[in-house]
PDB file of N, CA and C in Angstrom:
ATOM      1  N   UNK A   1       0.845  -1.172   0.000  1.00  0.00           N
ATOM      2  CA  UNK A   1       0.000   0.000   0.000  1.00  0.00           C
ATOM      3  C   UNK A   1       0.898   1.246   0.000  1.00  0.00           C
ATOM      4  N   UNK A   2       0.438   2.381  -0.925  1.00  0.00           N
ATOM      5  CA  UNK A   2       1.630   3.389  -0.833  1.00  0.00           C
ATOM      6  C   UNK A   2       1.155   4.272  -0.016  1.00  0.00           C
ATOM      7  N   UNK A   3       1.596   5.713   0.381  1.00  0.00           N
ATOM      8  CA  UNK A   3       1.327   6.457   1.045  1.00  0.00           C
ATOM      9  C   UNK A   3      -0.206   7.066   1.026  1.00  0.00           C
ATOM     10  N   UNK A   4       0.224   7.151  -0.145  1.00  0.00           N
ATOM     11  CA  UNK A   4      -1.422   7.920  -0.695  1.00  0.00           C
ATOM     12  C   UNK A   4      -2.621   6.973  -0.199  1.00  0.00           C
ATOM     13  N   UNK A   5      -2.512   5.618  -1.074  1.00  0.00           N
ATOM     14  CA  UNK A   5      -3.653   5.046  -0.332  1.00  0.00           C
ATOM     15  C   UNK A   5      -3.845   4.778   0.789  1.00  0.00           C
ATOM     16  N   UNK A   6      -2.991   4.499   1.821  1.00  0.00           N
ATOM     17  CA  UNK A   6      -3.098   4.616   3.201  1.00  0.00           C
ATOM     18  C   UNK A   6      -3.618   5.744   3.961  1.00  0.00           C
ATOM     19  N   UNK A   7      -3.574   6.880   3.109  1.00  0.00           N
ATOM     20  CA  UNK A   7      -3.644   8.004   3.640  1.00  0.00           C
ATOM     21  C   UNK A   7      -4.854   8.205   3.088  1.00  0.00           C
ATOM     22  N   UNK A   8      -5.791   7.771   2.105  1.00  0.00           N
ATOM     23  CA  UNK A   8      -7.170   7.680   1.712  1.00  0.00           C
ATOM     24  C   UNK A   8      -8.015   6.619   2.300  1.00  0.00           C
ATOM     25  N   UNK A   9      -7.320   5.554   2.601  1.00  0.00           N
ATOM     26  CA  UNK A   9      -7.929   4.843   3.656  1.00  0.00           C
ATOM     27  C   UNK A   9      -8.328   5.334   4.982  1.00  0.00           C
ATOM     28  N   UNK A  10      -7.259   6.365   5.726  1.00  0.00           N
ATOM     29  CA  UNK A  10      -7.838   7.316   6.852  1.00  0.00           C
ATOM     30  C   UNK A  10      -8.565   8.383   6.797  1.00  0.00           C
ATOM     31  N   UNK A  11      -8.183   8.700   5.511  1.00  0.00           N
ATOM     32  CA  UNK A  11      -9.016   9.803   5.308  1.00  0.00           C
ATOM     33  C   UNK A  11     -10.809   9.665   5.349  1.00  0.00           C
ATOM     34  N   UNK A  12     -11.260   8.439   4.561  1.00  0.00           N
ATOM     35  CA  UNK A  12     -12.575   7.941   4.004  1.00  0.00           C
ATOM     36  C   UNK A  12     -12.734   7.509   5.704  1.00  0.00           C
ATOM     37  N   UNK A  13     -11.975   6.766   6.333  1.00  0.00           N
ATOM     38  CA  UNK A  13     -12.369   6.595   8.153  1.00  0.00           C
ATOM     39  C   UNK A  13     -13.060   8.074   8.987  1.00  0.00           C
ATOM     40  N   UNK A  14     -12.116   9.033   8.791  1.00  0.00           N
ATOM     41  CA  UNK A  14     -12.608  10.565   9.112  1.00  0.00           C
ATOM     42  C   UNK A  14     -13.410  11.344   8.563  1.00  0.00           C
ATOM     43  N   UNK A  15     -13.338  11.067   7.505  1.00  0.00           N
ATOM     44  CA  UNK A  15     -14.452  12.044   7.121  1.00  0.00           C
ATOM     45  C   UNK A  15     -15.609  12.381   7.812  1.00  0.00           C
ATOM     46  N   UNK A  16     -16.729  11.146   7.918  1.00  0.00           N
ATOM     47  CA  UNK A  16     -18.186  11.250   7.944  1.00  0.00           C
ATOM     48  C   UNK A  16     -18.018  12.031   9.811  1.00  0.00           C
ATOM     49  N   UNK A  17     -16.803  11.740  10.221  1.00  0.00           N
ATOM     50  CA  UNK A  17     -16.984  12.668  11.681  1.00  0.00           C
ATOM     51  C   UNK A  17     -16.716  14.305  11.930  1.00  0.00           C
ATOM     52  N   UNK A  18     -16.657  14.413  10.684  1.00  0.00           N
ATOM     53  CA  UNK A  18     -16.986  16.477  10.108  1.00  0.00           C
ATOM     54  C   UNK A  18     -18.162  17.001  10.147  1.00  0.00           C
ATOM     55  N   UNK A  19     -18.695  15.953  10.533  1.00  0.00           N
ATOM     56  CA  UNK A  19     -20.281  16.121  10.477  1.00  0.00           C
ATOM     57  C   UNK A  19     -21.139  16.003   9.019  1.00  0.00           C
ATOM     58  N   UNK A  20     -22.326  16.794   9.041  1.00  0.00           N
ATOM     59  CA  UNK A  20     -22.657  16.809   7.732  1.00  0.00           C
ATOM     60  C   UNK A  20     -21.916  17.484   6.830  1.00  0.00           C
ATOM     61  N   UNK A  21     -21.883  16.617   5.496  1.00  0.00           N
ATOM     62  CA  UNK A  21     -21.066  17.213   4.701  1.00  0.00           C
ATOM     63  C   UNK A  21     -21.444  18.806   4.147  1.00  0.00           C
ATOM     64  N   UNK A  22     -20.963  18.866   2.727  1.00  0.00           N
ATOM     65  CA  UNK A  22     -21.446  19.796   2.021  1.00  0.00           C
ATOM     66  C   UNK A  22     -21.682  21.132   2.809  1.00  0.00           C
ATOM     67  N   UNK A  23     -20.509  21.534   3.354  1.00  0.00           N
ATOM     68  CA  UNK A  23     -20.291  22.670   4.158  1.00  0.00           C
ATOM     69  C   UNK A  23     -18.689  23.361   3.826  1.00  0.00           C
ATOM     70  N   UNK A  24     -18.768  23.812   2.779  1.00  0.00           N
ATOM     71  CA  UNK A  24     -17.687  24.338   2.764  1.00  0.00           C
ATOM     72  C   UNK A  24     -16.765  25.476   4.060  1.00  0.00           C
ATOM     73  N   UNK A  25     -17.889  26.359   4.535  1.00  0.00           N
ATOM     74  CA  UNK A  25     -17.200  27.186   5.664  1.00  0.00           C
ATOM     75  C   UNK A  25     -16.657  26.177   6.979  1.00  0.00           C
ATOM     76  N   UNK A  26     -17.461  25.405   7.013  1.00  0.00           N
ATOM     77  CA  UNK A  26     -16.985  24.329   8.476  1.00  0.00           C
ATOM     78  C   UNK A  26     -15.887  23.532   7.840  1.00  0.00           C
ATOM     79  N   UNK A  27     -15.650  23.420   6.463  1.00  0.00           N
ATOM     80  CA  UNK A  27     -14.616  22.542   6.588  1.00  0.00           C
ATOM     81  C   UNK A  27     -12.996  23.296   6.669  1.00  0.00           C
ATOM     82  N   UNK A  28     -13.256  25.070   5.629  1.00  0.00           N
ATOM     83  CA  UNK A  28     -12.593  25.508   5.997  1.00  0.00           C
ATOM     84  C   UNK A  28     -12.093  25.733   7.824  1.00  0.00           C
ATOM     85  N   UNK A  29     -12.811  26.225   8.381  1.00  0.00           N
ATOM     86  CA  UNK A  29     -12.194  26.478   9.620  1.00  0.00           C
ATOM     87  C   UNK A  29     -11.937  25.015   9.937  1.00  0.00           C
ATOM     88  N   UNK A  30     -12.646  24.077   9.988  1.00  0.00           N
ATOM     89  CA  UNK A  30     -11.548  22.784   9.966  1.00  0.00           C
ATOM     90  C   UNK A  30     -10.669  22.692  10.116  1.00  0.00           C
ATOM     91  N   UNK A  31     -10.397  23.136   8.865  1.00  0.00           N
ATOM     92  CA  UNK A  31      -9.416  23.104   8.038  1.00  0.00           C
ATOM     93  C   UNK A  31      -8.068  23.585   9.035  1.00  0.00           C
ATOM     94  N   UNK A  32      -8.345  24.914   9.623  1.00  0.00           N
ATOM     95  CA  UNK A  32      -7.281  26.266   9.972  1.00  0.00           C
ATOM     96  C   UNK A  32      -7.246  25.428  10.879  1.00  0.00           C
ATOM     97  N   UNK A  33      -7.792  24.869  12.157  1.00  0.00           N
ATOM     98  CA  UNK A  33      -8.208  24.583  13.249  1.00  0.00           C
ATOM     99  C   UNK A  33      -7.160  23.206  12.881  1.00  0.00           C
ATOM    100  N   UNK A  34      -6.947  22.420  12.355  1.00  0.00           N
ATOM    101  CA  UNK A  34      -6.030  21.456  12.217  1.00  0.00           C
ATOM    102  C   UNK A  34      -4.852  21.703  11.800  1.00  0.00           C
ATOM    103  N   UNK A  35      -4.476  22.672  11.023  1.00  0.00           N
ATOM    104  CA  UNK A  35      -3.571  22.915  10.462  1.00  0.00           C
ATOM    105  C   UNK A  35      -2.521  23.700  11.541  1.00  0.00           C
ATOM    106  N   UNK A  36      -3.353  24.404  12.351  1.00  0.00           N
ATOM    107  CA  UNK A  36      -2.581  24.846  13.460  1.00  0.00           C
ATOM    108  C   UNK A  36      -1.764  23.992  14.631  1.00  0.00           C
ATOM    109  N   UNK A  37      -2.388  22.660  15.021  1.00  0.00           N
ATOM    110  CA  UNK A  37      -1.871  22.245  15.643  1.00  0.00           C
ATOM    111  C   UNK A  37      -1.166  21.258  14.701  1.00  0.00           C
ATOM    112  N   UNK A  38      -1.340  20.642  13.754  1.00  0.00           N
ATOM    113  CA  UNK A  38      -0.466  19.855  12.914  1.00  0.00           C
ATOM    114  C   UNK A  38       0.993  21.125  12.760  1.00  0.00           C
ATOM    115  N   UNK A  39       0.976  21.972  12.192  1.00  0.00           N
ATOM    116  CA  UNK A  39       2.132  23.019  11.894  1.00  0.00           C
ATOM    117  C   UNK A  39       2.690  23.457  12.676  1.00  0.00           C
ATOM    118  N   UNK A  40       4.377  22.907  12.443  1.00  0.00           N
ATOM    119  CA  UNK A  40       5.154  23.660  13.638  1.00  0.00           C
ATOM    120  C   UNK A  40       4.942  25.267  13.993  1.00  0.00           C
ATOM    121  N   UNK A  41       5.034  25.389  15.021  1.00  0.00           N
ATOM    122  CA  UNK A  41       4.959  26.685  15.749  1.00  0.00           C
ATOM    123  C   UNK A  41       5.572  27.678  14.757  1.00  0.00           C
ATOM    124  N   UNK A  42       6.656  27.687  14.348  1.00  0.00           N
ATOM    125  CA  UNK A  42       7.638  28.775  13.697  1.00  0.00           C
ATOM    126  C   UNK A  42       7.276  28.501  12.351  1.00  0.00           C
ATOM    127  N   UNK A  43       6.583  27.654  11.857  1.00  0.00           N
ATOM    128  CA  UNK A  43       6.652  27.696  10.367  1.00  0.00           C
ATOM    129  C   UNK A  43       5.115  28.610   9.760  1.00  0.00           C
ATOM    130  N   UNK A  44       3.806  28.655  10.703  1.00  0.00           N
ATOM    131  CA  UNK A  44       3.144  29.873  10.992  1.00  0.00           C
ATOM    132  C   UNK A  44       2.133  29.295   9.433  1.00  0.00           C
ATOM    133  N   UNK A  45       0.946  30.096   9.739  1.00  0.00           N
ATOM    134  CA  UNK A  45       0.014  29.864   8.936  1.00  0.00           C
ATOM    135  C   UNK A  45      -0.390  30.997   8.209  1.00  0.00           C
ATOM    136  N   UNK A  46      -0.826  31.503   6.935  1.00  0.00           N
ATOM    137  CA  UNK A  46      -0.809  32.370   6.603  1.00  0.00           C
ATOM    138  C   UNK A  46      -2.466  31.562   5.420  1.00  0.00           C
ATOM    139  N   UNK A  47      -3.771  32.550   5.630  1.00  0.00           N
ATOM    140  CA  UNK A  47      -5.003  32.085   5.126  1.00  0.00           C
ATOM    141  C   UNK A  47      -5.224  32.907   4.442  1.00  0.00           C
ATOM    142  N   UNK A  48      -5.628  32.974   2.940  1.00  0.00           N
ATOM    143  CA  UNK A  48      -6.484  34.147   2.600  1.00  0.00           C
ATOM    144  C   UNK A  48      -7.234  33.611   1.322  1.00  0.00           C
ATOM    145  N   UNK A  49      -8.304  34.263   1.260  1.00  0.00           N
ATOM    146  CA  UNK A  49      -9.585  34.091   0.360  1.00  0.00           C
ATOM    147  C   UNK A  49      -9.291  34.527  -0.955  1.00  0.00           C
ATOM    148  N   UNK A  50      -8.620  33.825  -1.338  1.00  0.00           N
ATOM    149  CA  UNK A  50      -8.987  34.214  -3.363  1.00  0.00           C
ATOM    150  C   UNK A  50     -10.140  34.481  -3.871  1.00  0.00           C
ATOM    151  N   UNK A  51      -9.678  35.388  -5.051  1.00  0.00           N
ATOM    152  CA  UNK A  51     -10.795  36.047  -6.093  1.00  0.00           C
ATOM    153  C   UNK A  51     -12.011  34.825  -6.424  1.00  0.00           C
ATOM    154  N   UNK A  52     -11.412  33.522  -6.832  1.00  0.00           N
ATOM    155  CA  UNK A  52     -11.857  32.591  -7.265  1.00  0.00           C
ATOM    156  C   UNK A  52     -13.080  31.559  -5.970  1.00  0.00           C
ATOM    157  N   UNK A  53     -12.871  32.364  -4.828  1.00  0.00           N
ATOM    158  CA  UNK A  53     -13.491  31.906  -3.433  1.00  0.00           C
ATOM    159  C   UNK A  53     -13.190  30.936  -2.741  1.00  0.00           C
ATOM    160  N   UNK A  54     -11.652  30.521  -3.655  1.00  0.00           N
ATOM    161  CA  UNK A  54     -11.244  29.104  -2.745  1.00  0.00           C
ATOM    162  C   UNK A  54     -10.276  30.170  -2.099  1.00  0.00           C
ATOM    163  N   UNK A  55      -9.719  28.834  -0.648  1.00  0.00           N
ATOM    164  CA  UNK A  55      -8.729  29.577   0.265  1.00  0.00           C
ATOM    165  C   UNK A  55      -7.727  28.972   0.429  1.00  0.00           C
ATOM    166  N   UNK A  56      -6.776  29.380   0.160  1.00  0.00           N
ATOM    167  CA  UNK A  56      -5.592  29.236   0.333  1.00  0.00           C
ATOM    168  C   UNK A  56      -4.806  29.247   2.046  1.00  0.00           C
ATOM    169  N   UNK A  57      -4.295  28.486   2.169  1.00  0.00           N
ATOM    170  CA  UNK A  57      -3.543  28.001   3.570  1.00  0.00           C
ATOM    171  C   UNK A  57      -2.143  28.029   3.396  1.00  0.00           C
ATOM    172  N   UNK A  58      -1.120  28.578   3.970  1.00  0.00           N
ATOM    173  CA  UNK A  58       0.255  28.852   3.337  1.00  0.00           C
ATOM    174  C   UNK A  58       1.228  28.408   4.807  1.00  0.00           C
ATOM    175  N   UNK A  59       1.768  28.227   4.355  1.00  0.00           N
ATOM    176  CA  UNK A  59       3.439  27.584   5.782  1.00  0.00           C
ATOM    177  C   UNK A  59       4.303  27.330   4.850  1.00  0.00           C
ATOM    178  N   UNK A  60       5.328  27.739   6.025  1.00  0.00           N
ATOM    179  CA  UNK A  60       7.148  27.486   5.549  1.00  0.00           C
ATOM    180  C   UNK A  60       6.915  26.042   5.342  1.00  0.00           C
ATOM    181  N   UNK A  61       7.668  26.013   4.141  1.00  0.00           N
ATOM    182  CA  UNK A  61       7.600  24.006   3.480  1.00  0.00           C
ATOM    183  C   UNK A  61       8.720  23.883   4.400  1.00  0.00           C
ATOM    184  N   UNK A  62      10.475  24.605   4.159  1.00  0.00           N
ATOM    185  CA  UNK A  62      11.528  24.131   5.040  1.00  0.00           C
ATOM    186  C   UNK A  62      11.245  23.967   6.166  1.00  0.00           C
ATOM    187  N   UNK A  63      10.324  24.231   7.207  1.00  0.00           N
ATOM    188  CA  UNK A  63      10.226  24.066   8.541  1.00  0.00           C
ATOM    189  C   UNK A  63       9.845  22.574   8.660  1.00  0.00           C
ATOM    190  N   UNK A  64       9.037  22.101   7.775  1.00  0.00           N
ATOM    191  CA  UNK A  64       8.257  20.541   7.769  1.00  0.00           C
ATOM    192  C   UNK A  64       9.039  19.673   7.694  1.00  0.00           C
ATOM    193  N   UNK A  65      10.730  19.862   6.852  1.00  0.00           N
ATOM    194  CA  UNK A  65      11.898  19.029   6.358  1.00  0.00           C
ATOM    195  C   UNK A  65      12.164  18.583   7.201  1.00  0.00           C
ATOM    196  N   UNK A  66      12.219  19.311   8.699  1.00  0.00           N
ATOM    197  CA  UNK A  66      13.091  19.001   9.795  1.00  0.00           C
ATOM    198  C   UNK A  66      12.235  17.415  10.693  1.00  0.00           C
ATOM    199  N   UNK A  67      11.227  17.360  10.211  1.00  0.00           N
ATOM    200  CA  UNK A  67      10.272  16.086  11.086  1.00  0.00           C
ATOM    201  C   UNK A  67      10.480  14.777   9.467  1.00  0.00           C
ATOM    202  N   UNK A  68      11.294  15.004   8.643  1.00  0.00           N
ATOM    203  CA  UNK A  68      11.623  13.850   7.438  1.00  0.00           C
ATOM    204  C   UNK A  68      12.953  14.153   7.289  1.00  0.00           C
ATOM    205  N   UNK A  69      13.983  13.734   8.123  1.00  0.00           N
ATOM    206  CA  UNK A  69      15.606  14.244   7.405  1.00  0.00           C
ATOM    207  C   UNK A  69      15.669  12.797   6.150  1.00  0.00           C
ATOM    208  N   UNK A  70      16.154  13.230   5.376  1.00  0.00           N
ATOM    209  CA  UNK A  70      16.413  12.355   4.053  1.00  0.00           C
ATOM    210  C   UNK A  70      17.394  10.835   4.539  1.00  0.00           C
ATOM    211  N   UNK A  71      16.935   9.898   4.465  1.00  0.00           N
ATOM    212  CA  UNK A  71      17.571   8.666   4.559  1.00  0.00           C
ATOM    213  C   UNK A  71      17.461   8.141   6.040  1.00  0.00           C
ATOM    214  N   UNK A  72      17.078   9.304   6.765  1.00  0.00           N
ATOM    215  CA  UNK A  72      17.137   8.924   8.533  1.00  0.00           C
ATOM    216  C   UNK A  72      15.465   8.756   9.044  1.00  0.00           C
ATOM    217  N   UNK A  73      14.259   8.907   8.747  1.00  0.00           N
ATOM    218  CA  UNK A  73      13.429   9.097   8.999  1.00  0.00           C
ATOM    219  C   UNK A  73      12.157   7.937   8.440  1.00  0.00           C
ATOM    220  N   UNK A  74      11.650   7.744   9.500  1.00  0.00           N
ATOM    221  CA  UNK A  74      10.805   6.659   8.748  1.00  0.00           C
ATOM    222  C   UNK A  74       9.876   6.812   7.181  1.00  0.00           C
ATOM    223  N   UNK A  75       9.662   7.714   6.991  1.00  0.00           N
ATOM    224  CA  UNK A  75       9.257   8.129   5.594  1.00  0.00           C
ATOM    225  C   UNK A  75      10.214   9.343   5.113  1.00  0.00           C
ATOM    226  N   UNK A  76       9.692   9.540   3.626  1.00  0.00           N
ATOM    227  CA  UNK A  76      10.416  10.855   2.947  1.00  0.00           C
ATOM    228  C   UNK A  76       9.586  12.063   3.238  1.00  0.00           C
ATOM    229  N   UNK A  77       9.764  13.400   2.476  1.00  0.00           N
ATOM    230  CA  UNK A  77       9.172  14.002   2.692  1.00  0.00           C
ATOM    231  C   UNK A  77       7.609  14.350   1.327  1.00  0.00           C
ATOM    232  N   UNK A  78       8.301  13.509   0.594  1.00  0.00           N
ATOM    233  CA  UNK A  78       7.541  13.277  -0.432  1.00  0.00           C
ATOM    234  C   UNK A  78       6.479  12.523  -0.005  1.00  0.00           C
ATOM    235  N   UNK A  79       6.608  11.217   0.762  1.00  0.00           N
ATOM    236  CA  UNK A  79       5.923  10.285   0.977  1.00  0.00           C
ATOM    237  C   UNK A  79       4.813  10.643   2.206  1.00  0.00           C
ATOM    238  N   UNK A  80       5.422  11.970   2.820  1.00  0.00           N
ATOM    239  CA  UNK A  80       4.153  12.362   4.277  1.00  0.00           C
ATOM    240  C   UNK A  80       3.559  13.388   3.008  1.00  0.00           C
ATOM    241  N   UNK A  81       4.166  14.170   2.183  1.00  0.00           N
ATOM    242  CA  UNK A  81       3.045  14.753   1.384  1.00  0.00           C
ATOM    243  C   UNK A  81       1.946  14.025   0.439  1.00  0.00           C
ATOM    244  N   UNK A  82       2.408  12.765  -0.007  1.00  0.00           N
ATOM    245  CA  UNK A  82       1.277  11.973  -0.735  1.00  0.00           C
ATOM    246  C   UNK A  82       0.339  11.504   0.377  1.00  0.00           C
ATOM    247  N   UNK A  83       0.791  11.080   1.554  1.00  0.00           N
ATOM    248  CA  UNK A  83      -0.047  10.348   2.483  1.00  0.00           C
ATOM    249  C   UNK A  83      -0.884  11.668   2.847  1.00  0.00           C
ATOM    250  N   UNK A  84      -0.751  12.819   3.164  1.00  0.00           N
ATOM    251  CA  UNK A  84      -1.424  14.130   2.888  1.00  0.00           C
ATOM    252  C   UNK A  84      -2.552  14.714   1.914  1.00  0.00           C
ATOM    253  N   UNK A  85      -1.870  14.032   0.504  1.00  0.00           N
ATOM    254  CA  UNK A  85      -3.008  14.417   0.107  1.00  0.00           C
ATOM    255  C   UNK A  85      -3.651  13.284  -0.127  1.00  0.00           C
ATOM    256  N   UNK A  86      -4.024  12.115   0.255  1.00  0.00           N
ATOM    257  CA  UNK A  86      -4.703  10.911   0.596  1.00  0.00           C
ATOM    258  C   UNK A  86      -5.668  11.227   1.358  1.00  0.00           C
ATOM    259  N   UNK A  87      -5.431  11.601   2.467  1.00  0.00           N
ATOM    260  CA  UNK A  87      -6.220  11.885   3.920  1.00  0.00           C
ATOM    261  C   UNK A  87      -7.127  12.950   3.632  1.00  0.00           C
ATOM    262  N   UNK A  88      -6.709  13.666   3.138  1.00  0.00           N
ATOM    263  CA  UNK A  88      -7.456  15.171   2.888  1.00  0.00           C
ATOM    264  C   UNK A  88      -8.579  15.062   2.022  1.00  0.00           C
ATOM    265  N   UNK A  89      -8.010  14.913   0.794  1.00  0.00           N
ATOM    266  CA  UNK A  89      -9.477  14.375  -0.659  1.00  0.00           C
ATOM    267  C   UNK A  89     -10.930  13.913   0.228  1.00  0.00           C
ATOM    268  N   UNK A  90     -10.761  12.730   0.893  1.00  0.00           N
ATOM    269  CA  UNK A  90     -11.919  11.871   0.848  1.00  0.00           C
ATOM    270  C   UNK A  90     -12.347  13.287   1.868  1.00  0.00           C
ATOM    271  N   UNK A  91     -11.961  13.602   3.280  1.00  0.00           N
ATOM    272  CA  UNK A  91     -12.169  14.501   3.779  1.00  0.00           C
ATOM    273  C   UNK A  91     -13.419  16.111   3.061  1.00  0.00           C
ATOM    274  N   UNK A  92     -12.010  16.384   1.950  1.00  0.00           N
ATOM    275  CA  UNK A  92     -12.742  17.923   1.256  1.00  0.00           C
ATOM    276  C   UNK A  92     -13.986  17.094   0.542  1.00  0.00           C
ATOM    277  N   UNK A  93     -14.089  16.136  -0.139  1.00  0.00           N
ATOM    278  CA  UNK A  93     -14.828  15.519  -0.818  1.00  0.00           C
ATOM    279  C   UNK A  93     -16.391  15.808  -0.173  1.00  0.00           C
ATOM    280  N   UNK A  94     -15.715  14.905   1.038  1.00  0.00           N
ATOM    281  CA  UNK A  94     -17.288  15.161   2.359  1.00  0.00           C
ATOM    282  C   UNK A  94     -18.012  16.418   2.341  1.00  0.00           C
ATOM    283  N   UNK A  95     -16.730  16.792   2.722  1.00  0.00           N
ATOM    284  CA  UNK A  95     -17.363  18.431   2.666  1.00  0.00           C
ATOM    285  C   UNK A  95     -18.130  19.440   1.818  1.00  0.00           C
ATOM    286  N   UNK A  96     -18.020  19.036   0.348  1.00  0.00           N
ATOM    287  CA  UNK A  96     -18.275  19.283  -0.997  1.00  0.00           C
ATOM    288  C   UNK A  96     -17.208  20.334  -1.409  1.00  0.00           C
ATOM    289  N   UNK A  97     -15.849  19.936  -1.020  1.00  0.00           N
ATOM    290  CA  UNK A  97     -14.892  20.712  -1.979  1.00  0.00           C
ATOM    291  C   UNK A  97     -13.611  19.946  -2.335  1.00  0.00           C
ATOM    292  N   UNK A  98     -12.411  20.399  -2.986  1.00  0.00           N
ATOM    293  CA  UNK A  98     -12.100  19.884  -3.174  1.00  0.00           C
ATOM    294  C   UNK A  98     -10.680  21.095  -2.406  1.00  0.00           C
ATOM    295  N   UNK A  99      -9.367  19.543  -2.493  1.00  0.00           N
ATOM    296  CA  UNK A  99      -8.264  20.518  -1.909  1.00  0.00           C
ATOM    297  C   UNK A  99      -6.720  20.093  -3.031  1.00  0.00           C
ATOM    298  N   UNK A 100      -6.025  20.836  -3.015  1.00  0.00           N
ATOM    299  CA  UNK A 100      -4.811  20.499  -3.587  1.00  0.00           C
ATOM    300  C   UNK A 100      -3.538  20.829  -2.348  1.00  0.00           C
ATOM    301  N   UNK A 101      -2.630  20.280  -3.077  1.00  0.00           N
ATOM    302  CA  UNK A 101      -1.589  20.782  -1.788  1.00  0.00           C
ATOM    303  C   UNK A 101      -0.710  20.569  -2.554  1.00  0.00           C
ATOM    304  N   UNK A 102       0.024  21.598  -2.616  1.00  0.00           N
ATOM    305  CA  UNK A 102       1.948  21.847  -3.601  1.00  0.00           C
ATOM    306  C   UNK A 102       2.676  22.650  -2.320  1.00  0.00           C
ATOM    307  N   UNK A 103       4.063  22.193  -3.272  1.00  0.00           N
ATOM    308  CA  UNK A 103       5.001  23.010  -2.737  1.00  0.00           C
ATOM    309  C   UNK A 103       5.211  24.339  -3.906  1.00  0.00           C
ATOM    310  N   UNK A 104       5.230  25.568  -3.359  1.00  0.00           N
ATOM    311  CA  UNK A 104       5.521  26.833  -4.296  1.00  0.00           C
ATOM    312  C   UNK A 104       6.434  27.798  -3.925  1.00  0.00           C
ATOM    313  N   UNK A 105       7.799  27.790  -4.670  1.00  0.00           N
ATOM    314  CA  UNK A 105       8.883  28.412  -3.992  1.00  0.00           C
ATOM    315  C   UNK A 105       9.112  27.808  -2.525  1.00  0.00           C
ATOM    316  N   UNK A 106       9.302  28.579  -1.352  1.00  0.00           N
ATOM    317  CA  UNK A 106       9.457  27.982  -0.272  1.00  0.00           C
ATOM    318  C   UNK A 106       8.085  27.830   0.870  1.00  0.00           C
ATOM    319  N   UNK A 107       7.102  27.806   0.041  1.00  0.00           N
ATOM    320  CA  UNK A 107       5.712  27.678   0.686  1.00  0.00           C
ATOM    321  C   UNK A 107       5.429  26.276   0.339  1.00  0.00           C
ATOM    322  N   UNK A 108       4.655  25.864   1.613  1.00  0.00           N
ATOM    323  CA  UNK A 108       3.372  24.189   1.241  1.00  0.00           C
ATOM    324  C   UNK A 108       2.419  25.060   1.358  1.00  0.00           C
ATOM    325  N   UNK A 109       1.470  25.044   0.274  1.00  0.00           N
ATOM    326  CA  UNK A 109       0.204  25.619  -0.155  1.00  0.00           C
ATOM    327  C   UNK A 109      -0.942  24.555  -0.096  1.00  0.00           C
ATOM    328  N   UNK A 110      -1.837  24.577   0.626  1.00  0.00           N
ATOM    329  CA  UNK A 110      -3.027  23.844   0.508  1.00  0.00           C
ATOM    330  C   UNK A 110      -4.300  24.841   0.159  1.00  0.00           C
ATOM    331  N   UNK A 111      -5.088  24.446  -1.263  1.00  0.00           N
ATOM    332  CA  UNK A 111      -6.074  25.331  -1.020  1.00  0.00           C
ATOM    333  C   UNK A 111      -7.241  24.370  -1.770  1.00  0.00           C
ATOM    334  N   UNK A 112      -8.167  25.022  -0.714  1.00  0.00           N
ATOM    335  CA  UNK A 112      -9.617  24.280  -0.545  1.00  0.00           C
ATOM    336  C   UNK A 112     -10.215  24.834  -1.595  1.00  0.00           C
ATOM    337  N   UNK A 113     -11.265  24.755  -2.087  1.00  0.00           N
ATOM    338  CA  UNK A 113     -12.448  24.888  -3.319  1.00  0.00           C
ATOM    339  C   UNK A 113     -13.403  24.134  -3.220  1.00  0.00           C
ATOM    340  N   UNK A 114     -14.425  25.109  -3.178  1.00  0.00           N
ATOM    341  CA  UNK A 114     -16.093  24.428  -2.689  1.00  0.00           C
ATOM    342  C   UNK A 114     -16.304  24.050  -4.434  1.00  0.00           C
ATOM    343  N   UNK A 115     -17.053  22.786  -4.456  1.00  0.00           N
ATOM    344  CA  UNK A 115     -17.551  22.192  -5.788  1.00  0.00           C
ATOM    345  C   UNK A 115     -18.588  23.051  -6.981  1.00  0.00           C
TER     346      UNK A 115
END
């Protein structure tokens, strides 16, 4: 099983406990509300509402490196970002949106979009 599907396997487990779906504002703050305690302290959250009405979620990507050092760590850092966006999909799905997550310059960007 690779990251991803493992990480869609938990994800499809969590979901239905977001409550009712098809709530885009509850999943955003969810959203912030997890992301805060998942995100190291110093690497800081930065939210804002695009033209397009999806929202964007922003953190230092280098701060995340330090919990995957390359060759020493039980996964890569590639491999906690696929298992990432595994977990999340079935999640935004519930919710009726959808999410992406890149790395851009020295940002991890996650941004949500209601369907």
């Amino acid at each position: 099983m690779t990251p991803y599907e493992y990480g869609k396997y938990i994800g499809n487990l969590f979901a239905p406990t977001w409550g009712q779906g098809n709530n885009f504002e509850g999943y955003v703050k969810g959203a912030i509300y997890n992301m805060s305690f998942l995100c190291p302290s110093d690497a800081g959250l930065v939210v804002k509402e695009n033209e397009d009405g999806s929202v964007s979620i922003r953190t230092d990507d280098s701060i995340w490196h330090k919990f995957f050092p390359e060759g020493q760590g039980f996964a890569s850092y590639d491999e906690f970002l696929d298992y990432m966006r595994g977990i999340n999909e079935p999640i935004a799905d519930h919710m009726g949106a959808t999410i992406t997550i890149k790395r851009q310059d020295t940002q991890l960007v996650f941004t949500l979009k209601k369907k």
